[in-house]
Protein backbone atom coordinates (compact mmCIF):
# COMPACT_ATOMS: atom_id res chain seq x y z
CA UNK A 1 84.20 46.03 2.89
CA UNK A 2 86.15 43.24 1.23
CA UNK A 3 86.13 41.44 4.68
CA UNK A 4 82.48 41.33 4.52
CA UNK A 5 82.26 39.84 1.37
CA UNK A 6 84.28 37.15 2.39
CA UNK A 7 82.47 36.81 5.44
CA UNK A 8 79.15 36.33 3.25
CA UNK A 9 80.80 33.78 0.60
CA UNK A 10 82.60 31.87 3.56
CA UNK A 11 79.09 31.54 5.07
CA UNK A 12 77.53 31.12 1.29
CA UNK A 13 80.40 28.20 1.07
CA UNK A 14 79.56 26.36 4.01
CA UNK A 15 75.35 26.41 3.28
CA UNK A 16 76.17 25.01 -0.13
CA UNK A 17 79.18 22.56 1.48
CA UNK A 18 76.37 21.81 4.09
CA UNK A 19 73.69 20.92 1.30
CA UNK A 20 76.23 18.60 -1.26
CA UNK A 21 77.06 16.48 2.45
CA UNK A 22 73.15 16.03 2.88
CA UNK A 23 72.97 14.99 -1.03
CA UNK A 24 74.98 13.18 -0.98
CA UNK A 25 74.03 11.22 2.04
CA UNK A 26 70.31 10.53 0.83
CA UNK A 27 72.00 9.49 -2.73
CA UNK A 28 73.57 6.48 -0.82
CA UNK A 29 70.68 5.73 0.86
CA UNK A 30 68.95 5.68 -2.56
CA UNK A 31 71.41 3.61 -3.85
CA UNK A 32 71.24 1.20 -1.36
CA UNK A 33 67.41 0.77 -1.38
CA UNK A 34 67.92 0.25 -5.04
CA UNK A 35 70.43 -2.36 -4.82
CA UNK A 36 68.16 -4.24 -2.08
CA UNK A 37 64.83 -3.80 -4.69
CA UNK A 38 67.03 -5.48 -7.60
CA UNK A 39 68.34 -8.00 -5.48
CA UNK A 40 64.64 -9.13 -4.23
CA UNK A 41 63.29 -9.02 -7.82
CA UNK A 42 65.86 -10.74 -9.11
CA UNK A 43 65.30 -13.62 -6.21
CA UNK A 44 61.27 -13.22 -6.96
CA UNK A 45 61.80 -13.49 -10.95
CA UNK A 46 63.71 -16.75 -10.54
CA UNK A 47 61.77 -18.32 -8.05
CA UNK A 48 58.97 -17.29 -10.61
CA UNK A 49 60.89 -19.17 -13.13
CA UNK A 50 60.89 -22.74 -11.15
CA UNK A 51 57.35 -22.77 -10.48
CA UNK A 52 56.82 -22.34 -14.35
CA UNK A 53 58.63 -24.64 -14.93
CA UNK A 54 56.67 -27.22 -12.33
CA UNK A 55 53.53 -28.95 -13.54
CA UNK A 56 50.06 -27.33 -12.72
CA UNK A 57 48.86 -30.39 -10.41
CA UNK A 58 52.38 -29.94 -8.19
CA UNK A 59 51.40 -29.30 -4.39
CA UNK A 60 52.78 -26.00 -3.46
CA UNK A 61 53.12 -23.76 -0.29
CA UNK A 62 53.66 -20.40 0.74
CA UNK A 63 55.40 -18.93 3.48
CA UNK A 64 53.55 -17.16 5.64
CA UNK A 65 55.24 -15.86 9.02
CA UNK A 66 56.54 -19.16 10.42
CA UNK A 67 54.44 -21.28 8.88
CA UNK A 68 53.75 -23.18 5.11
CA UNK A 69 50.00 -23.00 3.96
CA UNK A 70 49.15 -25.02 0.90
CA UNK A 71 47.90 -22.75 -1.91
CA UNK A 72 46.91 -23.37 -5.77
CA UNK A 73 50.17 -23.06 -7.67
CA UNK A 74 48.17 -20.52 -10.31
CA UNK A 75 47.76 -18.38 -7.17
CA UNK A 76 51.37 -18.59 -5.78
CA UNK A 77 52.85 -17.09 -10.00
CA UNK A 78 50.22 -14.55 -9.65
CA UNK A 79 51.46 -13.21 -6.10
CA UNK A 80 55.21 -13.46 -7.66
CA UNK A 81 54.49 -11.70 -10.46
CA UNK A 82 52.92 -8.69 -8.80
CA UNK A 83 55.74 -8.75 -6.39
CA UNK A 84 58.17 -8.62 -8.64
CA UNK A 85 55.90 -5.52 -10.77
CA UNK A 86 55.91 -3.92 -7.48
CA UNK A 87 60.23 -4.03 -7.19
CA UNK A 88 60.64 -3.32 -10.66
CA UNK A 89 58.29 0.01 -10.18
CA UNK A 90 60.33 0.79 -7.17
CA UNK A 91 63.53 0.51 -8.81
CA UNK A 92 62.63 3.01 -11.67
CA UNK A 93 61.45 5.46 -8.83
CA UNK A 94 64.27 4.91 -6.78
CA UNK A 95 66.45 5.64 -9.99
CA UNK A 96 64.85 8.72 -10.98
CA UNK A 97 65.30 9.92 -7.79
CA UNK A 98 69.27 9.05 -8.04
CA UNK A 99 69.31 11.42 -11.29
CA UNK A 100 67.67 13.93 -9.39
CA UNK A 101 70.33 13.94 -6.42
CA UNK A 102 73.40 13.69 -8.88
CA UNK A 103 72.19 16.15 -10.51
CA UNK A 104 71.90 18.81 -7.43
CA UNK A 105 75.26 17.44 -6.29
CA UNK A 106 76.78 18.82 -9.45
CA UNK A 107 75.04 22.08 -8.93
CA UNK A 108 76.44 22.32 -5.82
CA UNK A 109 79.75 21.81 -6.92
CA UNK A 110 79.74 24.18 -9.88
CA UNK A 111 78.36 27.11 -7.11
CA UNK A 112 81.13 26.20 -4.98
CA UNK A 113 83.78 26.34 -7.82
CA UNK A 114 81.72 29.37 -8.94
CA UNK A 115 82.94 31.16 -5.09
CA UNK A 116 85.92 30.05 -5.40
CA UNK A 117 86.74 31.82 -8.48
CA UNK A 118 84.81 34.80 -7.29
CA UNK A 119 87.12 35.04 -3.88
């Protein structure tokens, strides 16, 4: 009987060891993404900055594929603005999702201590 038991937490031990790895695998992952969305809003907001502080009749171009097309300088803050609405949205996501993981990693850890008491 006792063997059994241990045979059940041992397997119980390695599903929950199994899970934290996972965890904490897709927390880095989120962590990364999240560091990559700051790092483009950041490099959005302050090319934001610049062109406000350019005059309105300044000839300005955007990037598009390989190319530079000429577009109204109004038009070009307005695309940077939503771009950098669009990170900043992402970010909060991608942090929420952070707690979430951290917080399932330490569940997994306190069920693991808990088996290790119990054995």
């Amino acid at each position: 009987m006792m063997k059994s038991i241990q045979v059940s937490n041992r397997e119980a031990f390695m599903e929950i060891q199994n899970k934290m790895v996972e965890t904490s695998r897709v927390l880095e992952n989120v962590k990364t993404k999240s560091q990559l969305a700051e790092r483009e809003r950041r490099r959005t907001e302050l090319t934001l900055n610049e062109l406000n502080n350019t005059p309105e009749n300044t000839t300005s171009y955007k990037s598009v594929g390989k190319m530079f097309m000429q577009a109204p300088l109004p038009e070009l803050k307005k695309n940077l603005e939503e771009i950098a609405e669009k990170f900043s949205t992402d970010i909060s996501k991608l942090q929420t999702q952070s707690k979430y993981l951290e917080s399932t990693i330490a569940e997994c850890e306190k069920n693991m201590d808990e088996l290790v008491i119990k054995e």
